[in-house]
Protein backbone atom coordinates (compact mmCIF):
# COMPACT_ATOMS: atom_id res chain seq x y z
CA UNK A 1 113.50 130.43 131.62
CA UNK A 2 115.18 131.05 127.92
CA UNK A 3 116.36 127.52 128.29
CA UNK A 4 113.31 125.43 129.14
CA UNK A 5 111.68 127.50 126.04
CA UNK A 6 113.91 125.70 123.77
CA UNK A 7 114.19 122.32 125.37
CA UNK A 8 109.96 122.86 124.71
CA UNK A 9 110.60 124.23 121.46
CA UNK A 10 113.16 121.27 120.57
CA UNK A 11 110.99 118.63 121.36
CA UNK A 12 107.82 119.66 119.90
CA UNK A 13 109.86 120.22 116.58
CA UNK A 14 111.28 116.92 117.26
CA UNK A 15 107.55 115.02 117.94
CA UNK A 16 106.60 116.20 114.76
CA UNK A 17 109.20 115.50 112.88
CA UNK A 18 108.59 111.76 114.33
CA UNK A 19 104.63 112.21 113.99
CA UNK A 20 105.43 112.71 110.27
CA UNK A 21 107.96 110.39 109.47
CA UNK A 22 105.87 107.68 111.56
CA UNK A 23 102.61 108.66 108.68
CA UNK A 24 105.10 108.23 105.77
CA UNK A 25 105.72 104.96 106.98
CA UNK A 26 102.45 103.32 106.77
CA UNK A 27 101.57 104.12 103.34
CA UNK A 28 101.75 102.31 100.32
CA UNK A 29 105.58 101.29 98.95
CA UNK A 30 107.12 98.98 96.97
CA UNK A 31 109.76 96.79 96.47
CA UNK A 32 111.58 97.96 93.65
CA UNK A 33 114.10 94.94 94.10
CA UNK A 34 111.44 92.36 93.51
CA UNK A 35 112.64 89.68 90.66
CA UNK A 36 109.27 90.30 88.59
CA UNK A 37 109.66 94.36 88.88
CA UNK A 38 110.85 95.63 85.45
CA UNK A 39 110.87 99.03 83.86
CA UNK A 40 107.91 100.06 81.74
CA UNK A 41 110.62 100.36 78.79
CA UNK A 42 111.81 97.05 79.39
CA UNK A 43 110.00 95.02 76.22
CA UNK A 44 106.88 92.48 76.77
CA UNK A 45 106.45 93.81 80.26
CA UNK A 46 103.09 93.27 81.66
CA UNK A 47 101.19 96.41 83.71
CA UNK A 48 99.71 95.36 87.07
CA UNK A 49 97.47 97.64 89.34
CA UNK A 50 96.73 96.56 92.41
CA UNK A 51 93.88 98.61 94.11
CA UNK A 52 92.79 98.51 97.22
CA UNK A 53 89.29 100.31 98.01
CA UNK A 54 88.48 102.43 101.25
CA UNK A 55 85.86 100.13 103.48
CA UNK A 56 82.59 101.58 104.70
CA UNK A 57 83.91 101.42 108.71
CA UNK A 58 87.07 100.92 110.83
CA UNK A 59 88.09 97.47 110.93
CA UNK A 60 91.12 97.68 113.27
CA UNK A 61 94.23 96.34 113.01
CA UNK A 62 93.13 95.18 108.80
CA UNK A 63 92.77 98.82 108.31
CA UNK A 64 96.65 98.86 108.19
CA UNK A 65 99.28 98.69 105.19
CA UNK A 66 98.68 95.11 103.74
CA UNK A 67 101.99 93.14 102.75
CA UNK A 68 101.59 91.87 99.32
CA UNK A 69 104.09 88.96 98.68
CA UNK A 70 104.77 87.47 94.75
CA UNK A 71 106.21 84.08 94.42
CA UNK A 72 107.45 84.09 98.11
CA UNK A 73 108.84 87.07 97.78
CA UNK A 74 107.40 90.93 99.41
CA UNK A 75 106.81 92.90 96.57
CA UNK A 76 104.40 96.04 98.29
CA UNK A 77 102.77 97.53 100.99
CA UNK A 78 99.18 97.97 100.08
CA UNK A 79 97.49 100.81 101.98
CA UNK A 80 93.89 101.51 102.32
CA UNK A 81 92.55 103.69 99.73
CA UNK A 82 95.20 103.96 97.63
CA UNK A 83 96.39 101.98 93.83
CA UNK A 84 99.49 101.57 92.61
CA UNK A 85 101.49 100.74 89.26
CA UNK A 86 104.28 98.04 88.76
CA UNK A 87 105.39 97.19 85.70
CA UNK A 88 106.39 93.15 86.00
CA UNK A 89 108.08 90.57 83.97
CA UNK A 90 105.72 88.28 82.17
CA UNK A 91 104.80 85.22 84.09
CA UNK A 92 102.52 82.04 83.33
CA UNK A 93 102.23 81.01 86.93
CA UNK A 94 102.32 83.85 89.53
CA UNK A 95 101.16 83.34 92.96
CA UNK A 96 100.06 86.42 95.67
CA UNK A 97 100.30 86.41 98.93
CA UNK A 98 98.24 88.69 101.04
CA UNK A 99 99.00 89.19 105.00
CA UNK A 100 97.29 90.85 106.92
CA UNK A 101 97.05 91.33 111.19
CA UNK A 102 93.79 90.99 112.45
CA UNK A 103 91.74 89.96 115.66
CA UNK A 104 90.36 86.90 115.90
CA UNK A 105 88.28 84.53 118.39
CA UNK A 106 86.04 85.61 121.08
CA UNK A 107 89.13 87.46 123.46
CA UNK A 108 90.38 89.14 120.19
CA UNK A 109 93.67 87.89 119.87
CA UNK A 110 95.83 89.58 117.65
CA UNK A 111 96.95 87.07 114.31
CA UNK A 112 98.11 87.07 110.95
CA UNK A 113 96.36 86.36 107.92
CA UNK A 114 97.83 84.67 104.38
CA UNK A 115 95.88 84.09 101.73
CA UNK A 116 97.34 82.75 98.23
CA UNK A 117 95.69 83.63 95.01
CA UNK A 118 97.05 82.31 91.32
CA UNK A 119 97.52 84.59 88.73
CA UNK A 120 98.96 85.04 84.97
CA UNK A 121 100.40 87.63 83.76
CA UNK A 122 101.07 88.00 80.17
CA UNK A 123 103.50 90.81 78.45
CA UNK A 124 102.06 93.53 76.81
CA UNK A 125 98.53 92.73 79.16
CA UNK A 126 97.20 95.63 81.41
CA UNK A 127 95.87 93.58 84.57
CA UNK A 128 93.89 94.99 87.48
CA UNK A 129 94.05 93.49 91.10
CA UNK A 130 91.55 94.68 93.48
CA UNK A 131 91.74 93.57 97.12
CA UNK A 132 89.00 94.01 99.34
CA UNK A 133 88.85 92.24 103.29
CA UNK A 134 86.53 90.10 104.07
CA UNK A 135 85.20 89.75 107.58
CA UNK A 136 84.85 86.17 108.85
CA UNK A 137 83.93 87.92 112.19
CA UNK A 138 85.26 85.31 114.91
CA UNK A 139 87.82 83.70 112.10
CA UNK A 140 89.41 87.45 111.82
CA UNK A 141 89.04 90.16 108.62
CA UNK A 142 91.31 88.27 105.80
CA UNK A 143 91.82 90.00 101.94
CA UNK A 144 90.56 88.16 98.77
CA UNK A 145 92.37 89.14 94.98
CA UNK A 146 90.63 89.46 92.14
CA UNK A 147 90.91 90.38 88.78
CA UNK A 148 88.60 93.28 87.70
CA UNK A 149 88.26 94.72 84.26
CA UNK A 150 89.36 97.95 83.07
CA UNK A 151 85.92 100.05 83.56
CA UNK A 152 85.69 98.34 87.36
CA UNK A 153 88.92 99.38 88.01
CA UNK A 154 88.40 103.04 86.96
CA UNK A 155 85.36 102.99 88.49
CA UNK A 156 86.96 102.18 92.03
CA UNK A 157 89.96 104.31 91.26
CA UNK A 158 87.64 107.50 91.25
CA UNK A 159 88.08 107.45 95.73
CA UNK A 160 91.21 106.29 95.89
CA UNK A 161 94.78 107.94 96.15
CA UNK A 162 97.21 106.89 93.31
CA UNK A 163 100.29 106.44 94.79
CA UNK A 164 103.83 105.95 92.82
CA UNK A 165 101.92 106.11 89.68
CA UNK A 166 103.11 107.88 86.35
CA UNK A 167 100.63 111.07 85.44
CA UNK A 168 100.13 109.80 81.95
CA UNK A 169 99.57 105.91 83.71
CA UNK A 170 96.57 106.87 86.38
CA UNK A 171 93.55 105.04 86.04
CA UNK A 172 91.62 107.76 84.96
CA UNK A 173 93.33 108.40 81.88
CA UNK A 174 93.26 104.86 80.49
């Protein structure tokens, strides 16, 4: 009796332990190995946000982490409702990916989104990258990037979760 207690015990602790690490998972992260990702000591370094803004309803599989990808290379996973902070090397010509999974066609297949989206970044510039899905119903939910100003940006950043970003760097303090 003592013993099935414990196997019980042992693998409820263990399927939350799981549960838990499974949550950490699918947040937002980033790719500190990235070629553009400096150090905000580093000089000329230009300050990126990239926000992405809860949606009014569930949209499935697009609800997930979305991979964000700079010159070909992953630099984050993006999840819903949360901004984050990377300080980048300055760059005339940058290009971002966005991927995404999402259904598509009339038996909702599951596919993948990529959408490419030109940007500059300049050092010593504070940019602001908001990226919101849009649903092209049979064609699947893709994500557009844009460039917002500062106000937008803090104004969006008021419901969201800053994640991985310096206390004297969050959105509301700028």
């Amino acid at each position: 009796m003592r013993d099935r207690r414990t196997i019980k015990t042992t693998g409820v602790a263990l399927w939350v332990v799981l549960l838990v690490a499974g949550c950490s998972l699918s947040g937002t992260s980033v790719n500190v190995r990235h070629h553009l990702v400096s150090g905000p000591a580093a000089p000329a370094v230009a300050t990126v946000y990239f926000l992405r803004p809860q949606t009014e309803r569930a949209m499935g599989f697009s609800d997930n982490a979305l991979k964000i990808a700079v010159d070909g290379d992953h630099l984050l996973d993006l999840a819903k409702g949360d901004y984050t902070l990377i300080y980048m090397h300055p760059r005339v010509e940058v290009s971002v990916e966005l991927e995404n999974k999402t259904e598509v066609g009339p038996f909702w297949k599951t596919a993948v989104m990529k959408k490419r989206y030109p940007f500059t970044f300049e050092g010593g510039g504070t940019y602001f990258i908001v990226v919101e899905p849009i649903n092209g119903e049979f064609r699947g939910v893709f994500f557009k990037a844009r460039s917002v100003d500062r106000f937008t940006a803090k104004t969006l950043a008021e419901n969201m979760r800053a994640s991985g970003v310096p206390h004297n760097a969050l959105l509301s303090t700028l």
